[in-house]
Protein backbone atom coordinates (compact mmCIF):
# COMPACT_ATOMS: atom_id res chain seq x y z
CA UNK A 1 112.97 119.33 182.83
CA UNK A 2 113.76 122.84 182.90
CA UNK A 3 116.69 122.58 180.17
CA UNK A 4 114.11 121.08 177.83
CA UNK A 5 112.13 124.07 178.12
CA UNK A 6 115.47 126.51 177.88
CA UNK A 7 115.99 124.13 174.45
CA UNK A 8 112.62 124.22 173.09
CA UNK A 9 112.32 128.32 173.48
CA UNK A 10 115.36 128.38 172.06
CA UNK A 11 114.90 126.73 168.99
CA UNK A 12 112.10 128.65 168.74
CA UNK A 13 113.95 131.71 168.42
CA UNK A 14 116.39 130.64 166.51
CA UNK A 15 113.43 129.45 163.98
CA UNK A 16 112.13 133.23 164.41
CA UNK A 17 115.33 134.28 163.17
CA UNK A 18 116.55 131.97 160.32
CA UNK A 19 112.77 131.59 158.49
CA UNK A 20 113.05 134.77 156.98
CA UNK A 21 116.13 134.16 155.01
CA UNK A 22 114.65 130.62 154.02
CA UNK A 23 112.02 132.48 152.91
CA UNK A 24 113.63 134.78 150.97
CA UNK A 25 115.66 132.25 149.05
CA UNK A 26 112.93 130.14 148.34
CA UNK A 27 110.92 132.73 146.99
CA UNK A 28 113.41 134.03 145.13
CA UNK A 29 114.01 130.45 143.53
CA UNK A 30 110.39 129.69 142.75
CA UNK A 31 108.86 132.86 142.08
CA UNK A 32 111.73 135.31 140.22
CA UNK A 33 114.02 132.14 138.82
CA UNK A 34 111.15 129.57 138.44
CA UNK A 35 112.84 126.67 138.91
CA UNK A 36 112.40 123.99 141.18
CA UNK A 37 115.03 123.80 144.03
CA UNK A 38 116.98 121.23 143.67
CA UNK A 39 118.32 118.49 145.75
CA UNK A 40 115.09 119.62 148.20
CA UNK A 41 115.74 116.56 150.89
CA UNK A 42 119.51 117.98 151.03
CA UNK A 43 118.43 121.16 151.73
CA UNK A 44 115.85 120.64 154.49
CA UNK A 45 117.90 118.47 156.12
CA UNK A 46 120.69 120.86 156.16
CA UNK A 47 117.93 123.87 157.18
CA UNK A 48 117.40 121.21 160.00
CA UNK A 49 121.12 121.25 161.02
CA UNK A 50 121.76 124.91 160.53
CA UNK A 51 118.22 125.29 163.20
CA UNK A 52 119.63 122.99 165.78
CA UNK A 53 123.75 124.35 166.08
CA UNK A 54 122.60 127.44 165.77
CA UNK A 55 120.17 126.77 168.95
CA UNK A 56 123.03 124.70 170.47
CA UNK A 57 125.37 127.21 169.97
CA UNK A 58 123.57 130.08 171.26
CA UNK A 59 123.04 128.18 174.45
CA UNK A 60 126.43 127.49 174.56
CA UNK A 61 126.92 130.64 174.76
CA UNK A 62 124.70 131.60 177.28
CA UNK A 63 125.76 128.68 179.96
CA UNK A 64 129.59 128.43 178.78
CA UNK A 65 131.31 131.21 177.24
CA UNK A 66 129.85 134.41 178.45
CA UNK A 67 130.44 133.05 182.11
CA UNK A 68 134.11 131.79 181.43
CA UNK A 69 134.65 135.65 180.10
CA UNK A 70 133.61 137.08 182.60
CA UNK A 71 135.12 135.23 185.25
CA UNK A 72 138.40 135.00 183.60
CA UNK A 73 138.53 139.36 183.14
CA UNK A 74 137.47 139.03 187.50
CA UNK A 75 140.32 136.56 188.15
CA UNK A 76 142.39 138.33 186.22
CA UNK A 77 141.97 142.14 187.30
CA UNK A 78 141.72 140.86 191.52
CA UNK A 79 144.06 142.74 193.46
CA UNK A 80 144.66 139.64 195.43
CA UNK A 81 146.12 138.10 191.70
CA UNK A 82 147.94 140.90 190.95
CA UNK A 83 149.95 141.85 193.66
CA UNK A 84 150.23 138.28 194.76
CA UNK A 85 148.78 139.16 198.55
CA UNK A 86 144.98 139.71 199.85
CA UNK A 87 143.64 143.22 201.09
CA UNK A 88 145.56 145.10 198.72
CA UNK A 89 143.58 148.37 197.85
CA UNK A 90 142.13 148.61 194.37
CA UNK A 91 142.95 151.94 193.72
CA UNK A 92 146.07 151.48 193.74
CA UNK A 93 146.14 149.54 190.93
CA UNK A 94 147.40 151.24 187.26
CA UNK A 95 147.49 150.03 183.97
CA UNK A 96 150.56 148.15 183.78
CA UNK A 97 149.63 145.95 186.59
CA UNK A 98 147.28 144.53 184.35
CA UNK A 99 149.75 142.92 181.80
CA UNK A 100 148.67 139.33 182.66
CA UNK A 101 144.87 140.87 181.21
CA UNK A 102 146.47 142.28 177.95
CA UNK A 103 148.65 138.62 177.48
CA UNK A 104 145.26 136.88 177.99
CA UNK A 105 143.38 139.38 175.07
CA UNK A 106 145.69 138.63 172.73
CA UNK A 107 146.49 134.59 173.28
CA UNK A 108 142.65 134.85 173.19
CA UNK A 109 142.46 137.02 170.18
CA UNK A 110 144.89 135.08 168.37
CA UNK A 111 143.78 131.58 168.65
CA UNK A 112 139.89 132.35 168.13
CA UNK A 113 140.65 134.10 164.75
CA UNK A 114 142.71 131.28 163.69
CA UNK A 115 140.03 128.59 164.60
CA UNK A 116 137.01 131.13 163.03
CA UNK A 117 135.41 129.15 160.17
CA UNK A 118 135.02 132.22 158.50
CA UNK A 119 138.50 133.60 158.22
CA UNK A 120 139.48 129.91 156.87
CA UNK A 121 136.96 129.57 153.85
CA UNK A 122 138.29 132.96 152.81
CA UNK A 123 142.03 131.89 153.16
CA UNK A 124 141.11 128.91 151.12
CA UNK A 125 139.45 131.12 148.26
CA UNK A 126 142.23 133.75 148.46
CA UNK A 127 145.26 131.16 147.59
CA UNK A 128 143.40 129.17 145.18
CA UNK A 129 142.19 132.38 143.01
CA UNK A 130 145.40 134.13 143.78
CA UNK A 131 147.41 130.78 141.97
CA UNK A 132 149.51 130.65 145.09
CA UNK A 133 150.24 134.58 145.89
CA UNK A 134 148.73 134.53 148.59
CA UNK A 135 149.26 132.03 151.07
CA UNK A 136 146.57 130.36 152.79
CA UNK A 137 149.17 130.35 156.23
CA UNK A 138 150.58 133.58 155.83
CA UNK A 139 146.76 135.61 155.75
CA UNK A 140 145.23 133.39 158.79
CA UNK A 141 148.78 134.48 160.45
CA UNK A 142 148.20 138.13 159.82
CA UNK A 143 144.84 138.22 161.05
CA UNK A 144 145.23 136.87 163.84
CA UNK A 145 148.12 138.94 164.83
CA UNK A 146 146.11 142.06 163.90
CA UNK A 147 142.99 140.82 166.12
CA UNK A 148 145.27 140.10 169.09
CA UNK A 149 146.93 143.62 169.09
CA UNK A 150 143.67 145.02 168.78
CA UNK A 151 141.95 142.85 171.14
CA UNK A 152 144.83 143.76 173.64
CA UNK A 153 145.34 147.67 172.71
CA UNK A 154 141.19 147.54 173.39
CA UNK A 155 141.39 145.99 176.50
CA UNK A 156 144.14 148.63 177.35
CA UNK A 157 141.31 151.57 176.38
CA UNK A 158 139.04 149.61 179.09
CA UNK A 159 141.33 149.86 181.76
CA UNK A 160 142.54 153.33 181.23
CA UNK A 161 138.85 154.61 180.30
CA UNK A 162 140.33 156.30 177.31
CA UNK A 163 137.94 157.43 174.50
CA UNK A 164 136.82 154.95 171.72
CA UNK A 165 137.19 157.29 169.21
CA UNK A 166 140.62 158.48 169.32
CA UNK A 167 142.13 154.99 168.60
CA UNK A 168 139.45 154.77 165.63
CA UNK A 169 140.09 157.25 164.23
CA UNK A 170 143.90 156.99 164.58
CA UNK A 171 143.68 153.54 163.32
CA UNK A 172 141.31 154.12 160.03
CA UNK A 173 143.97 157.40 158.71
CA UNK A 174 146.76 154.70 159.55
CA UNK A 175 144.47 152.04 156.90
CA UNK A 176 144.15 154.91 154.55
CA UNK A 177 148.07 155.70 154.39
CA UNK A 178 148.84 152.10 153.80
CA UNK A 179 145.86 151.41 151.24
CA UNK A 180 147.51 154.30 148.99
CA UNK A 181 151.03 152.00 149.54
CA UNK A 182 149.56 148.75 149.54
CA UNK A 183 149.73 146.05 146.60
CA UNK A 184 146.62 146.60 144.72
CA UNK A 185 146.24 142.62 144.80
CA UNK A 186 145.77 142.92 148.83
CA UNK A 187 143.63 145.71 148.95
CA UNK A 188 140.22 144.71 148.91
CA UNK A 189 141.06 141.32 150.80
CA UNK A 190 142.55 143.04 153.75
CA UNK A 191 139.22 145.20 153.73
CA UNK A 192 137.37 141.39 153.82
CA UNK A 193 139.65 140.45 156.53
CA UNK A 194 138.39 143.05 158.87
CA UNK A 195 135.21 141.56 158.52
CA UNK A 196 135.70 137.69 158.78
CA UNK A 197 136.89 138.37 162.32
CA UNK A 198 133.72 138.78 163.60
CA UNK A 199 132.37 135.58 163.74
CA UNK A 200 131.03 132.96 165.85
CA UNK A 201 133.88 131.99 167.61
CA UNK A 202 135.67 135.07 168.09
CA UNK A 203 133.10 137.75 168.93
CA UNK A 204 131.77 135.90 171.87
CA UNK A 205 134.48 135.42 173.53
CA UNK A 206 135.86 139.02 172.79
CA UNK A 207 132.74 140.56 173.75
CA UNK A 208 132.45 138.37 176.99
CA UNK A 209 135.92 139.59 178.15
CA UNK A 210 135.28 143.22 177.33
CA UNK A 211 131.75 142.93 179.72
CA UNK A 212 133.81 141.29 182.25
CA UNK A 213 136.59 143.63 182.59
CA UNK A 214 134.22 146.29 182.35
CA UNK A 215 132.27 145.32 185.27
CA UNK A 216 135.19 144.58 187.58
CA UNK A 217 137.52 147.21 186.94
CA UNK A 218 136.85 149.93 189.06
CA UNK A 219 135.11 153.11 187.76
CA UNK A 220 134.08 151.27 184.58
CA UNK A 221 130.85 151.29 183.08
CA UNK A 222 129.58 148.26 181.09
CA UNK A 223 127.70 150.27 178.54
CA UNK A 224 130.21 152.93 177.78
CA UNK A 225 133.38 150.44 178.14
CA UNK A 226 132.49 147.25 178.37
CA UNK A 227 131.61 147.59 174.60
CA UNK A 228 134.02 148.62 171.41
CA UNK A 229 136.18 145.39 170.95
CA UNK A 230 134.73 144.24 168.29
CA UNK A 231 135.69 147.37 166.90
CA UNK A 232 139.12 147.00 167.27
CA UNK A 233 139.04 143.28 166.01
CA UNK A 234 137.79 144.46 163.03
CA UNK A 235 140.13 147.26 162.51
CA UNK A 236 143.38 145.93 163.26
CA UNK A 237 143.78 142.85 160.76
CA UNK A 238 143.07 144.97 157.99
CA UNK A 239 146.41 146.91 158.92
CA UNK A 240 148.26 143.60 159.61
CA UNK A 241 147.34 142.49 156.28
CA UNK A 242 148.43 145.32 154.35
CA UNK A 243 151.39 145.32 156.50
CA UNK A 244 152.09 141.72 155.60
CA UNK A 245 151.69 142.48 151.93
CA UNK A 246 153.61 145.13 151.90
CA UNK A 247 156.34 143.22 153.96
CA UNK A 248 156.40 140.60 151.37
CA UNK A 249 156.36 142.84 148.47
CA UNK A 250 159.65 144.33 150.17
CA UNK A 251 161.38 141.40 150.74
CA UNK A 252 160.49 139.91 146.82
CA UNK A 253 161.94 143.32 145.28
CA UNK A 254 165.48 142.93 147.53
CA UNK A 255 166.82 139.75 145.72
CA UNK A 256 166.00 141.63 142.46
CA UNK A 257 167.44 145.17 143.47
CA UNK A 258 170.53 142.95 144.54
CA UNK A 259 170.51 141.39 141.04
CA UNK A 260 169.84 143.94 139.43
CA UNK A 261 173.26 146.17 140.79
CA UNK A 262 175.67 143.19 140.64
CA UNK A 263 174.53 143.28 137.07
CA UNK A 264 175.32 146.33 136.33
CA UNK A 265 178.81 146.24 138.27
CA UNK A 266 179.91 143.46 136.63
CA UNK A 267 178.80 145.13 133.30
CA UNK A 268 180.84 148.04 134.15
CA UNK A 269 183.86 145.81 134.61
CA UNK A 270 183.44 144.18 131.21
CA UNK A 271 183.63 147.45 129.74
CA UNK A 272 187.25 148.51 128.18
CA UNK A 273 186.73 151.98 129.41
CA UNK A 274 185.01 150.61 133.13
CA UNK A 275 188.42 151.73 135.07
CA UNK A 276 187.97 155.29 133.73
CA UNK A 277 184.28 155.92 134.98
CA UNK A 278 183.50 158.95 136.83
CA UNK A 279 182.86 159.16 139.83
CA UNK A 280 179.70 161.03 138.51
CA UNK A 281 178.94 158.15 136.41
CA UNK A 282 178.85 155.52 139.59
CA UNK A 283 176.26 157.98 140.91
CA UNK A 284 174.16 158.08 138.72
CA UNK A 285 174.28 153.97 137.83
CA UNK A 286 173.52 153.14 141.65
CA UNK A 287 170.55 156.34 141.88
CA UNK A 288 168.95 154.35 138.86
């Protein structure tokens, strides 16, 4: 009966942890708004679900996912795997021979973001206030492409036991250069998109890989490395966002340059005089 114990402490816990919000929300309701709350059996009962997949969930993630991670990042970086023999000497090993880790970060990467709850609901709202502009595809695409390049490029910072900061701060003056570029429309949702990323189904199996390859690549420590992909995951899709807006913008503005100058050509032509135009003239026309 030990798992009933494991349950019943854990839902114990996770009533620790979600009361105060209830709380706050109720009082909020009664006391400030005084007003009844409606629809009260609704929201218990949902309070009741929230209580037990949260517990469920966290338990999960204790017996399933944080073991898979970490046994995946040991499989992965043995010597034995990598060179395809046994006894081969770990020091050998360099960062390249670890391509089969980076490939598994960002497969990982990619399909956790596009399955995170999160990152969908704010998809949704995006094309439905944006009447179409942006697509609902097209955003959950370019997250997930930025979280797997980060997710991989921070994997590459474990192995190498580069310094954290240098690819922060590398990567926020590269947001800041594309934010003065950027479509004003995609700004502040590529900011959001940074954020939505860390959710319950990415970050713990992000965090469980960057433990595990921590702890079983040699010279490594779990504090300093093993932590700092969640960084990156948060980072990365807001470039990939602008990037994709900015992309898009590019390739909407082509068909109308095109127009645009075939217009004017054909103009040009119509024009008694259009033989006798200067070669200074043409100049200028195609500069404008």
């Amino acid at each position: 009966m030990g798992w009933l114990h494991e349950f019943l402490a854990a839902i114990q816990g996770t009533l620790r942890d979600v009361l105060p919000i209830a709380l706050i929300i109720v009082g909020f309701q009664v006391l400030v708004l005084r007003r009844r709350i409606p629809n009260l059996a609704r929201v218990l009962r949902g309070f009741l679900y929230v209580v037990v997949g949260m517990t469920l969930f966290l338990l999960g993630l204790q017996h399933a996912l944080f073991p898979l991670g970490k046994l995946m990042a040991k499989q992965l970086t043995d010597p034995a795997f990598i060179y395809g023999v046994y006894g081969s000497v770990v020091a050998d090993l360099q960062w390249w021979d670890y391509k089969w880790v980076y490939l598994f970060a960002a497969t990982i990467g990619f399909s956790t973001t596009i399955a995170e709850p999160a990152l969908i609901m704010v998809a949704k709202k995006a094309q439905q206030l944006s009447g179409g502009a942006i697509s609902m595809r097209g955003l959950r695409m370019a997250v997930a492409t930025g979280v797997a390049v980060g997710i991989a490029l921070g994997c590459f910072r474990i192995i190498t036991g580069t310094p954290l900061h240098y690819y922060i701060v590398v990567g926020y003056i590269v947001v800041i250069v594309q934010t003065l570029f950027a479509p004003r429309l995609i700004i502040a949702l590529a900011y959001d998109s940074g954020g939505v990323t860390t959710g319950m189904v990415t970050v713990p199996l992000v965090a469980a890989l960057g433990l595990g390859l921590a702890s079983t690549v040699p010279g490594r420590s779990v504090i300093i490395d093993g932590f700092g992909l969640i960084a990156f995951a948060s980072l990365f899709p807001i470039m990939s966002v602008m990037a994709y807006a900015q992309l898009a913008e590019w390739r909407m503005q082509r068909p109308r340059g095109r127009k645009a100058k075939l217009a004017r050509e054909m103009e040009a032509q119509a024009r008694p005089d259009g033989a006798a135009t200067t070669a200074k003239e043409e100049h200028k026309v195609d500069a404008e």
